[in-house]
N, C-alpha and C. Protein backbone atom coordinates (compact mmCIF):
# COMPACT_ATOMS: atom_id res chain seq x y z
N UNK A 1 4.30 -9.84 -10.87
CA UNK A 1 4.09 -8.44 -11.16
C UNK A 1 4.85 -7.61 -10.12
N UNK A 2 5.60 -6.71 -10.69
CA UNK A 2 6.69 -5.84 -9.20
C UNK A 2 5.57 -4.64 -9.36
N UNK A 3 6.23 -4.10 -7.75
CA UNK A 3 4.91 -3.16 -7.06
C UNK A 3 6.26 -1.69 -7.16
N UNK A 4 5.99 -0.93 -7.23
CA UNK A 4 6.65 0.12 -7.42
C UNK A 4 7.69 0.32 -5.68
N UNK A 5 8.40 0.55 -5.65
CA UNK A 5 8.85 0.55 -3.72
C UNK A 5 8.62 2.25 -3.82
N UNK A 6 8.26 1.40 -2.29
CA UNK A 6 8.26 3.04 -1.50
C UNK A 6 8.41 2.85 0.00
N UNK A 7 8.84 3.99 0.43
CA UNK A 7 9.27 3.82 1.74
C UNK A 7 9.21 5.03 2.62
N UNK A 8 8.49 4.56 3.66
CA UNK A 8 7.07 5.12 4.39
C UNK A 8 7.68 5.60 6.10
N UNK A 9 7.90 6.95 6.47
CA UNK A 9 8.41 6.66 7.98
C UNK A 9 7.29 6.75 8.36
N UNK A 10 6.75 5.87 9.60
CA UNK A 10 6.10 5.58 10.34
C UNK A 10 5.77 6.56 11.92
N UNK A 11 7.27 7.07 11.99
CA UNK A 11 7.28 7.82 13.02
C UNK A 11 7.91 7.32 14.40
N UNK A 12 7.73 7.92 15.17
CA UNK A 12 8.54 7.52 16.26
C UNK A 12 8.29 6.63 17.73
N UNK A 13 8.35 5.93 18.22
CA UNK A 13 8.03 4.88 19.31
C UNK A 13 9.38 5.24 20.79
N UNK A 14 9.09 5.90 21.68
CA UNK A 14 9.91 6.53 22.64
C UNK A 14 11.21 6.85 21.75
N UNK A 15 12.26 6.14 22.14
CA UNK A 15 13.50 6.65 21.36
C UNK A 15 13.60 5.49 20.17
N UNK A 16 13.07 5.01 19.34
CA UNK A 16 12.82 4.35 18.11
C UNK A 16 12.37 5.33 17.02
N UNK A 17 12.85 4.70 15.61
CA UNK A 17 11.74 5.49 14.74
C UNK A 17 11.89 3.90 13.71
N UNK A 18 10.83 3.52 13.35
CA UNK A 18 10.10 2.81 12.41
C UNK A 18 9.80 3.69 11.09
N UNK A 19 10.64 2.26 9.97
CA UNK A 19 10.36 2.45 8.62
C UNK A 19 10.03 1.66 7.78
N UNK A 20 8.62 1.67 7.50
CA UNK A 20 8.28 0.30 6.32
C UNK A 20 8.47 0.31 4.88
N UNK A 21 8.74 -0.47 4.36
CA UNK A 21 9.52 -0.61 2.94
C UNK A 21 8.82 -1.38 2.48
N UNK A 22 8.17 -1.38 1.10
CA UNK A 22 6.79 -1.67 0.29
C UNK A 22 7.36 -1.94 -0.92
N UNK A 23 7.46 -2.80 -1.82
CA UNK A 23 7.51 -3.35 -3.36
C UNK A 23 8.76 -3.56 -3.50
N UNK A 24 8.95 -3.84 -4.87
CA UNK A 24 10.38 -4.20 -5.47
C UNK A 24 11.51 -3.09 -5.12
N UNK A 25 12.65 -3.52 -4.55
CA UNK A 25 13.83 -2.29 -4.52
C UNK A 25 14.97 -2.66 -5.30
N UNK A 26 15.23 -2.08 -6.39
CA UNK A 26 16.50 -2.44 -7.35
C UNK A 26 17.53 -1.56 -7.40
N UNK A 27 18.73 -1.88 -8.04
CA UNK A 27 19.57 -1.11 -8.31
C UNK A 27 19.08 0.39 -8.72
N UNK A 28 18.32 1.15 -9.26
CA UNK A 28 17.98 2.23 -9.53
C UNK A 28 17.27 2.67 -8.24
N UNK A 29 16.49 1.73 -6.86
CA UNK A 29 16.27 2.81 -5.79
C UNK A 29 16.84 2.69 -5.03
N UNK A 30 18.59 2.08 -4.80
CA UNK A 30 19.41 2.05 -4.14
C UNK A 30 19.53 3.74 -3.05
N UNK A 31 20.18 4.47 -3.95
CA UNK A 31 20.53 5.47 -3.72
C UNK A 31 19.56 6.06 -2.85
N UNK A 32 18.23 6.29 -3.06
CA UNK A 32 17.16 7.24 -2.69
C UNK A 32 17.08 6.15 -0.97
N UNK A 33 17.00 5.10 -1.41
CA UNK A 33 16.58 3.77 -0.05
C UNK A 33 17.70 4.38 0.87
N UNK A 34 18.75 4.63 0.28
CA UNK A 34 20.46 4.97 1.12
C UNK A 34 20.07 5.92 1.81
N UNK A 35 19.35 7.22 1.18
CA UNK A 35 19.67 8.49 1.20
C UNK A 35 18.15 8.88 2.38
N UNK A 36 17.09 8.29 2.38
CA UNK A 36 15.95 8.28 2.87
C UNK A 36 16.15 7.58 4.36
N UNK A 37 17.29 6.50 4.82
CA UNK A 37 17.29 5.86 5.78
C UNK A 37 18.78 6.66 6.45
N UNK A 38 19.42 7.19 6.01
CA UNK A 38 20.65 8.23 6.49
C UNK A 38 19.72 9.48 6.86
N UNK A 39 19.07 9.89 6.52
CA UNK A 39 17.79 10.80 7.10
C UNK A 39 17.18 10.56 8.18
N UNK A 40 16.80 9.49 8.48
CA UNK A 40 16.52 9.00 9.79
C UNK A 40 17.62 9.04 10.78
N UNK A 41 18.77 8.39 10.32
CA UNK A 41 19.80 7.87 11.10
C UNK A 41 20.40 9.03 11.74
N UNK A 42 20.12 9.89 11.28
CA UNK A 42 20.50 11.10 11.35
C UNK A 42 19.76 12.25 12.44
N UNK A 43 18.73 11.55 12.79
CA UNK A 43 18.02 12.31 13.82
C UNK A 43 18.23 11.16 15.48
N UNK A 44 19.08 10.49 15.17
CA UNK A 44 19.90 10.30 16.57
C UNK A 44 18.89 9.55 17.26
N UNK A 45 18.12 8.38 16.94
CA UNK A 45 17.00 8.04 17.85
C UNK A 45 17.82 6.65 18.19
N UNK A 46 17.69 5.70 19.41
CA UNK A 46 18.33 4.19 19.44
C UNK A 46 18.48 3.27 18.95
N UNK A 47 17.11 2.85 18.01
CA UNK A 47 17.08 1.63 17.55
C UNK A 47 16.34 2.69 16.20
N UNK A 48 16.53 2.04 15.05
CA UNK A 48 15.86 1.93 13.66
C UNK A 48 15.42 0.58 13.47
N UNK A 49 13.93 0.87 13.10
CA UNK A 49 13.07 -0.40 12.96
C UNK A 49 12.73 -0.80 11.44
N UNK A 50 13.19 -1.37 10.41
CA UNK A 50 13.09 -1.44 9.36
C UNK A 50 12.13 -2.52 8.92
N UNK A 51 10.89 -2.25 8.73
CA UNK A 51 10.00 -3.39 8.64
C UNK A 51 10.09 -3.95 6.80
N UNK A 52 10.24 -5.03 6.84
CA UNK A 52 10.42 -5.33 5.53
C UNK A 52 9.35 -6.41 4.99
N UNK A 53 8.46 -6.45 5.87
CA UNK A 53 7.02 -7.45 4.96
C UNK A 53 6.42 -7.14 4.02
N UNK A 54 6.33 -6.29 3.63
CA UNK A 54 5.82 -5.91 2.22
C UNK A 54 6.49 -5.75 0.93
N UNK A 55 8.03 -6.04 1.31
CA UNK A 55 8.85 -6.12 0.21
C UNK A 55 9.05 -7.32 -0.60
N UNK A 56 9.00 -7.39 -1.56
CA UNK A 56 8.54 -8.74 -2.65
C UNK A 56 9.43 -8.70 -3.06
N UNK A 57 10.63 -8.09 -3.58
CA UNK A 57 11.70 -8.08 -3.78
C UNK A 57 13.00 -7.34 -3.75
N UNK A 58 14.31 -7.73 -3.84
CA UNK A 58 15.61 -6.87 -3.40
C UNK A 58 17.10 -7.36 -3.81
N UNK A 59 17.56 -6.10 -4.57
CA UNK A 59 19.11 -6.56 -4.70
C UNK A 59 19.72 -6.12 -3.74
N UNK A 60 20.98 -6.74 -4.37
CA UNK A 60 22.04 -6.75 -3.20
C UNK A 60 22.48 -5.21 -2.86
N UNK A 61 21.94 -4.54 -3.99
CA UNK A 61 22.52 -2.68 -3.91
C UNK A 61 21.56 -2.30 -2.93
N UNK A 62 20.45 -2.81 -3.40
CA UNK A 62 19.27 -2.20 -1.89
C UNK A 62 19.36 -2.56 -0.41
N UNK A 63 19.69 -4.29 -0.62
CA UNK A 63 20.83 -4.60 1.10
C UNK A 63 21.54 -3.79 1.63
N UNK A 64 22.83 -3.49 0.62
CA UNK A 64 23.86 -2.38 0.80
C UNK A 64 23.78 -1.21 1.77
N UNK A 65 22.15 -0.40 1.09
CA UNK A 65 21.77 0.81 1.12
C UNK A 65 21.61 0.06 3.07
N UNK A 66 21.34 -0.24 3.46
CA UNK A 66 20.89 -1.02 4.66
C UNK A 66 21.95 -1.57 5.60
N UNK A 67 23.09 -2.14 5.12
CA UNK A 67 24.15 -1.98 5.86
C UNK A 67 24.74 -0.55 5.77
N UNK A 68 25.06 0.20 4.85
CA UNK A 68 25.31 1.84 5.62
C UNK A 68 24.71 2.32 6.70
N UNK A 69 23.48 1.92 6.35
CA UNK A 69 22.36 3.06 7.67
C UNK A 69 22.83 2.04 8.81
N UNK A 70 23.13 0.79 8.65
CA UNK A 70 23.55 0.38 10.30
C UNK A 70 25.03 0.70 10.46
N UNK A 71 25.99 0.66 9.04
CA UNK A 71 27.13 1.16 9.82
C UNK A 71 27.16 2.79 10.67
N UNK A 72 26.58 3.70 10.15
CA UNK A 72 26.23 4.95 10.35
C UNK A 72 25.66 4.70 11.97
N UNK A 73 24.49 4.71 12.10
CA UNK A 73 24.07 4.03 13.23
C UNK A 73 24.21 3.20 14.00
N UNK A 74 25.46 2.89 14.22
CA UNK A 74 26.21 2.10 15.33
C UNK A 74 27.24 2.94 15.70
N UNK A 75 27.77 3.77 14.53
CA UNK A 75 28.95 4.86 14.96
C UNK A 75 28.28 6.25 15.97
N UNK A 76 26.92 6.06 15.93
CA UNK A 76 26.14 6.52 17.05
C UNK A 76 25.59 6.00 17.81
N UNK A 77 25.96 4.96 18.34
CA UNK A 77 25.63 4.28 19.26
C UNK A 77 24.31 3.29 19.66
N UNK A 78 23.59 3.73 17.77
CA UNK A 78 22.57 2.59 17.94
C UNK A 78 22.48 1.38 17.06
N UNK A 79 21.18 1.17 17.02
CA UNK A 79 21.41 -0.38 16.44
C UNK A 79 20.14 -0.12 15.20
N UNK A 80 20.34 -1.25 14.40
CA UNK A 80 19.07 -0.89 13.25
C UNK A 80 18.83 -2.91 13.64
N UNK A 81 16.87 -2.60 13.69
CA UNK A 81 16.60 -4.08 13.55
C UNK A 81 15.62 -4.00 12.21
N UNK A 82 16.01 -5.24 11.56
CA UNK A 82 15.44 -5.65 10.64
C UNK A 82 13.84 -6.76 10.75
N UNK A 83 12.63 -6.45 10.39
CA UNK A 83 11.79 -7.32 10.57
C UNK A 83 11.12 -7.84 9.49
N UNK A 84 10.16 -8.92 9.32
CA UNK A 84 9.34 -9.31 8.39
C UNK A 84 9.59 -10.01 7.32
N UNK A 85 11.18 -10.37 6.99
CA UNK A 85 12.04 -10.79 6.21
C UNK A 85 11.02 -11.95 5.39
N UNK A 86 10.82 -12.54 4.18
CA UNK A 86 10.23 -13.46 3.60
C UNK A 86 10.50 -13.89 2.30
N UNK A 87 9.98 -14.91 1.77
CA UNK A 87 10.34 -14.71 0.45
C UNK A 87 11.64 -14.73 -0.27
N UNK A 88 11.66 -14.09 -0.99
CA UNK A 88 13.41 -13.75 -1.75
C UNK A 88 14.05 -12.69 -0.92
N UNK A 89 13.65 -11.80 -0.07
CA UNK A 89 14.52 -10.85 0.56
C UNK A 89 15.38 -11.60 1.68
N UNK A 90 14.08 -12.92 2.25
CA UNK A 90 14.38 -14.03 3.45
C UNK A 90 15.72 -14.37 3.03
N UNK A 91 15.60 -14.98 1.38
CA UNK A 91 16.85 -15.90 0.81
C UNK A 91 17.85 -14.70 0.69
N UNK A 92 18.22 -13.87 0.53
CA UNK A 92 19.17 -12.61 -0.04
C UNK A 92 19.86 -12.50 1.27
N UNK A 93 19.07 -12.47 2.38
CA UNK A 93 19.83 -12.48 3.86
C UNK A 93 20.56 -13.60 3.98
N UNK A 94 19.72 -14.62 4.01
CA UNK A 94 20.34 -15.83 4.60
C UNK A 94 21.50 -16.25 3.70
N UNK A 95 21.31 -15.89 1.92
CA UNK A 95 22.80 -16.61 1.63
C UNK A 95 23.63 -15.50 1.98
N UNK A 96 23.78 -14.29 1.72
CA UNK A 96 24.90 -13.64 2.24
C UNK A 96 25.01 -13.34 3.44
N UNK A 97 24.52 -13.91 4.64
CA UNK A 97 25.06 -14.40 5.67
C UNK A 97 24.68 -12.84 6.77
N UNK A 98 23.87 -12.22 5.75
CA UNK A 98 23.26 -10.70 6.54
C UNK A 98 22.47 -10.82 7.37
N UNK A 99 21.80 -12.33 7.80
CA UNK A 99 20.77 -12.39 8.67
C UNK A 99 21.16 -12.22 9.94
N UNK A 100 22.92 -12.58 10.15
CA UNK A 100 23.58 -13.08 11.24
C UNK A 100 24.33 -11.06 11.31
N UNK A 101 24.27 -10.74 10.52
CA UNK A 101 25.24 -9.20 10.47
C UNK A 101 23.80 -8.14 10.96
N UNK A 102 22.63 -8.58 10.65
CA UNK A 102 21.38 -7.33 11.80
C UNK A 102 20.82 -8.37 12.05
N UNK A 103 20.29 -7.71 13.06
CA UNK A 103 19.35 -8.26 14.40
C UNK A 103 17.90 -8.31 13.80
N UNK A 104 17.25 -9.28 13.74
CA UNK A 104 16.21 -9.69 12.71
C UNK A 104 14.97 -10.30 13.83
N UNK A 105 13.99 -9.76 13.36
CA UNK A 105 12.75 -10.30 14.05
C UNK A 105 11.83 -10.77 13.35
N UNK A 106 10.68 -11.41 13.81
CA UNK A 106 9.61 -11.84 12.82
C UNK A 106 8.33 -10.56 12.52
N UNK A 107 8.36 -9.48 13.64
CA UNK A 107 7.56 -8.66 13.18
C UNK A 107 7.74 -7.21 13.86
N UNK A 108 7.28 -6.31 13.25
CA UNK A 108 7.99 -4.89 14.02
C UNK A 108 7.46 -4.89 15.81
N UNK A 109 6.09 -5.87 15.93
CA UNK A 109 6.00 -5.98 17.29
C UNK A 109 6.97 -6.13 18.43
N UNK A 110 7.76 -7.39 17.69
CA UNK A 110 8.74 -7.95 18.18
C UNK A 110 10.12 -6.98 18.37
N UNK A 111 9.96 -6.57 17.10
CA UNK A 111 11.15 -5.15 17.06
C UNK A 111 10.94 -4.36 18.39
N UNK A 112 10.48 -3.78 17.84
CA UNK A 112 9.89 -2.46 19.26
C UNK A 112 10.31 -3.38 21.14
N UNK A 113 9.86 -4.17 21.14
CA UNK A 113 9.78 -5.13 22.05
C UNK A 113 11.20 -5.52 22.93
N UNK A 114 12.20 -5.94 21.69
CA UNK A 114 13.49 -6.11 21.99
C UNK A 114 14.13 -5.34 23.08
């Protein structure tokens, strides 16, 4: 059964801001996922924390949306970490080789932490 996605800012942790990402993300919430995390990226904080445990599923357009916000955010000097990875989003990283292209943790604890 897919869960509708949504995606939740969390708010800010010294110069961090944390964002959790909840249900299925497909080609149709590419754009908004793009456009919602360039919003963040955009308020200039160090690290973007992208917690992804609650996501049950993801195409490659919703990855995408996710490498912009880190290319964007490296051309400012920060970094985006990815956490919580599992499941089919786990496999979507690991075959296209994206696990090794962001910095990946097992939980936003760990994120923050880094």
């Amino acid at each position: 059964m897919s869960r509708e996605p949504m995606i939740r800012r969390l708010g800010t942790e010294g110069d961090d801001a944390c964002v959790v990402l909840r249900g299925d993300f497909q080609l149709s919430d590419s754009v908004l996922l793009q456009e919602r995390l360039l919003r963040v990226v955009g308020e200039h904080h160090h690290r973007l924390v992208v917690d992804l445990s609650a996501v049950d599923s993801m195409t490659t357009s919703a990855a995408a949306a996710l490498i912009v916000a880190r290319q964007h955010q490296q051309r400012q000097g920060g970094e985006v970490i990815l956490c919580g990875l599992h499941g089919q989003v786990r496999s979507l990283f690991e075959i296209s080789r994206l696990d090794r292209f962001f910095q990946v943790t097992p939980d936003r604890r760990a994120a923050l932490e880094s």
